[in-house]
Protein backbone atom coordinates (compact mmCIF):
# COMPACT_ATOMS: atom_id res chain seq x y z
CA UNK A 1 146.75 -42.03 -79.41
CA UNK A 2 143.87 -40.47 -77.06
CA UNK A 3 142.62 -38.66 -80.44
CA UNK A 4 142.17 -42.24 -81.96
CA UNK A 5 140.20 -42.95 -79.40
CA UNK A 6 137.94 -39.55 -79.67
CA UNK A 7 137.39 -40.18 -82.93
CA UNK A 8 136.09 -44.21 -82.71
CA UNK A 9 134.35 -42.89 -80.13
CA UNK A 10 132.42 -40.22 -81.75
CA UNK A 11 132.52 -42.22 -84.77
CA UNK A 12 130.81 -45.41 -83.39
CA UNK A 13 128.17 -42.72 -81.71
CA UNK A 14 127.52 -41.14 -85.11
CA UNK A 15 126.85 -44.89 -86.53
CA UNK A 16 124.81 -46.33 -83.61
CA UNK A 17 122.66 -43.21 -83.28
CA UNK A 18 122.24 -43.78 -87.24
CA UNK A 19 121.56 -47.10 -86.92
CA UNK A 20 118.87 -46.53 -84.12
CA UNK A 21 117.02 -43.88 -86.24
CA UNK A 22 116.67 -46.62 -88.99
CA UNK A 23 115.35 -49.37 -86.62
CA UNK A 24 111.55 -50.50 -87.24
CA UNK A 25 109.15 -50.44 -84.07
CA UNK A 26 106.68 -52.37 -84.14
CA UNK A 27 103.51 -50.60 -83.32
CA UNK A 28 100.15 -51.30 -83.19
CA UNK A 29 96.93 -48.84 -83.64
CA UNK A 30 94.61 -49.19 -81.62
CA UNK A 31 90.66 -49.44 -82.97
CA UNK A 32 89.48 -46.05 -83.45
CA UNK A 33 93.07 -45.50 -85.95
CA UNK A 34 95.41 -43.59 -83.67
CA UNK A 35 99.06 -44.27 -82.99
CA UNK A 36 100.04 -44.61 -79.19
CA UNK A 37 102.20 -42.62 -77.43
CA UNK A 38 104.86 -44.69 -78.25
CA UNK A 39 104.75 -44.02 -81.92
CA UNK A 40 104.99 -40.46 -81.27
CA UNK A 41 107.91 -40.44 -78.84
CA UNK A 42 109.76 -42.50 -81.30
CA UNK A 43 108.88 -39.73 -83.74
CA UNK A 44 110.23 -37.29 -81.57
CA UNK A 45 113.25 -39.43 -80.98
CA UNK A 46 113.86 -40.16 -84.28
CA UNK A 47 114.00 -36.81 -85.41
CA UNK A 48 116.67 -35.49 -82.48
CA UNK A 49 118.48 -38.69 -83.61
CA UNK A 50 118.48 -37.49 -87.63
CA UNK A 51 120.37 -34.31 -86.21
CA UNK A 52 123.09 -36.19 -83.60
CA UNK A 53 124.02 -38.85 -86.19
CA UNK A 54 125.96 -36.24 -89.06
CA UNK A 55 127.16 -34.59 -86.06
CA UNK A 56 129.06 -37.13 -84.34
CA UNK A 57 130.32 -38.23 -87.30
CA UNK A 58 131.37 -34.85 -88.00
CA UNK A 59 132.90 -34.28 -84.91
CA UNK A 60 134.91 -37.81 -85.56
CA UNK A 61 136.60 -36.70 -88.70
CA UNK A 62 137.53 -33.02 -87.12
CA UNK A 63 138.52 -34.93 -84.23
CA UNK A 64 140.85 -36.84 -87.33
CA UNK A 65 141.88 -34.01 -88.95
CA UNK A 66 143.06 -32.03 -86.34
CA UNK A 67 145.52 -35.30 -85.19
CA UNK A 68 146.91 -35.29 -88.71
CA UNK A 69 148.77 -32.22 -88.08
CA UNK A 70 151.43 -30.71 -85.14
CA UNK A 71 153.57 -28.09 -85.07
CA UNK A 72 157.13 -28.11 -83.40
CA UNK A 73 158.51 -24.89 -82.19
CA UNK A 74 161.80 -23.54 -82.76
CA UNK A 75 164.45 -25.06 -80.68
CA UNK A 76 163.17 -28.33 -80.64
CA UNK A 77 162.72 -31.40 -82.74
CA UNK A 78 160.21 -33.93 -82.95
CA UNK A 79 160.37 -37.37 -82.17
CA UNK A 80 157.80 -39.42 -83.88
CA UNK A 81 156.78 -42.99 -82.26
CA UNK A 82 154.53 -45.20 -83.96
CA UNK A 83 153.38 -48.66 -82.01
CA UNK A 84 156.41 -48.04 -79.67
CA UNK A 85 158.98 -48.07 -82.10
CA UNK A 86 160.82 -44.65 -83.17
CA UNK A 87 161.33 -43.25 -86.76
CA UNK A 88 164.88 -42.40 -87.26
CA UNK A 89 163.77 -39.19 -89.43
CA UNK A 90 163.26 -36.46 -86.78
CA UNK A 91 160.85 -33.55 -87.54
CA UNK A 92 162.53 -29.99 -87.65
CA UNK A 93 160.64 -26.92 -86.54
CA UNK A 94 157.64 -25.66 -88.36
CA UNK A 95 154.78 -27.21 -89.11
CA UNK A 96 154.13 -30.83 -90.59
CA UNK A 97 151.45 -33.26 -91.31
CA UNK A 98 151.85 -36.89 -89.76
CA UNK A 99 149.92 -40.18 -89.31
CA UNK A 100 147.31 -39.50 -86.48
CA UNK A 101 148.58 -42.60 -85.00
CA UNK A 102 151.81 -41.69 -84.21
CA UNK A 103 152.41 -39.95 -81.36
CA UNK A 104 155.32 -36.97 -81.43
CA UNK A 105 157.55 -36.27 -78.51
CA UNK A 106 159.28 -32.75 -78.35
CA UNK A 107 162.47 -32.58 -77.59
CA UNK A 108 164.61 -29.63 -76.96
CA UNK A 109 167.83 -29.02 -79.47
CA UNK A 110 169.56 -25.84 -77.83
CA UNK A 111 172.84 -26.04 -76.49
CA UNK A 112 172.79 -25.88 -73.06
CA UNK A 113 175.59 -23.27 -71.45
């Protein structure tokens, strides 16, 4: 569940950051034709801004990705929870790919002398 929240997080970063980068400022020149600094620090702003938006958006969908899959180790089985309420298929050792919403918990399936 904490990577769902990573990835809305990076994801509404990668939008708002987008969305500032688009914004208009109003600006006026003054008489001789020149910008103020404010036009140019907005430049300089918008430009960092045109590199942080792909990248948190990036980041988001890795952040995704890697929640899609888990691996349970030999010896155990995994329990898979979704909004509080348990799947009765159990996953088996190895490696699987899952809803990045559900949350796993490993349990151990060795006999116990």
């Amino acid at each position: 569940m904490e990577s769902l929240f990573f990835f809305l997080l990076f994801l509404g970063l990668g939008i708002a950051t987008y969305a500032f980068r688009k914004s208009k400022l109003n600006v006026t020149i003054d008489p001789k034709g020149q910008y103020g600094p404010e036009i140019r620090q907005r430049q300089m702003l918008s430009t960092a801004t045109g590199f942080l938006a792909p990248a948190f958006i990036v980041v988001a969908f890795l952040i995704l990705g890697i929640a899609s899959f888990v691996t349970i180790e030999p010896g155990e089985v995994g329990i898979k929870i979704l909004f509080g309420e348990t799947d009765p298929d159990v996953l088996a050792s190895g490696f699987h790919v899952i809803n990045p919403l559900m949350t796993v918990v490993r349990m151990d399936s060795r006999t116990q002398a």
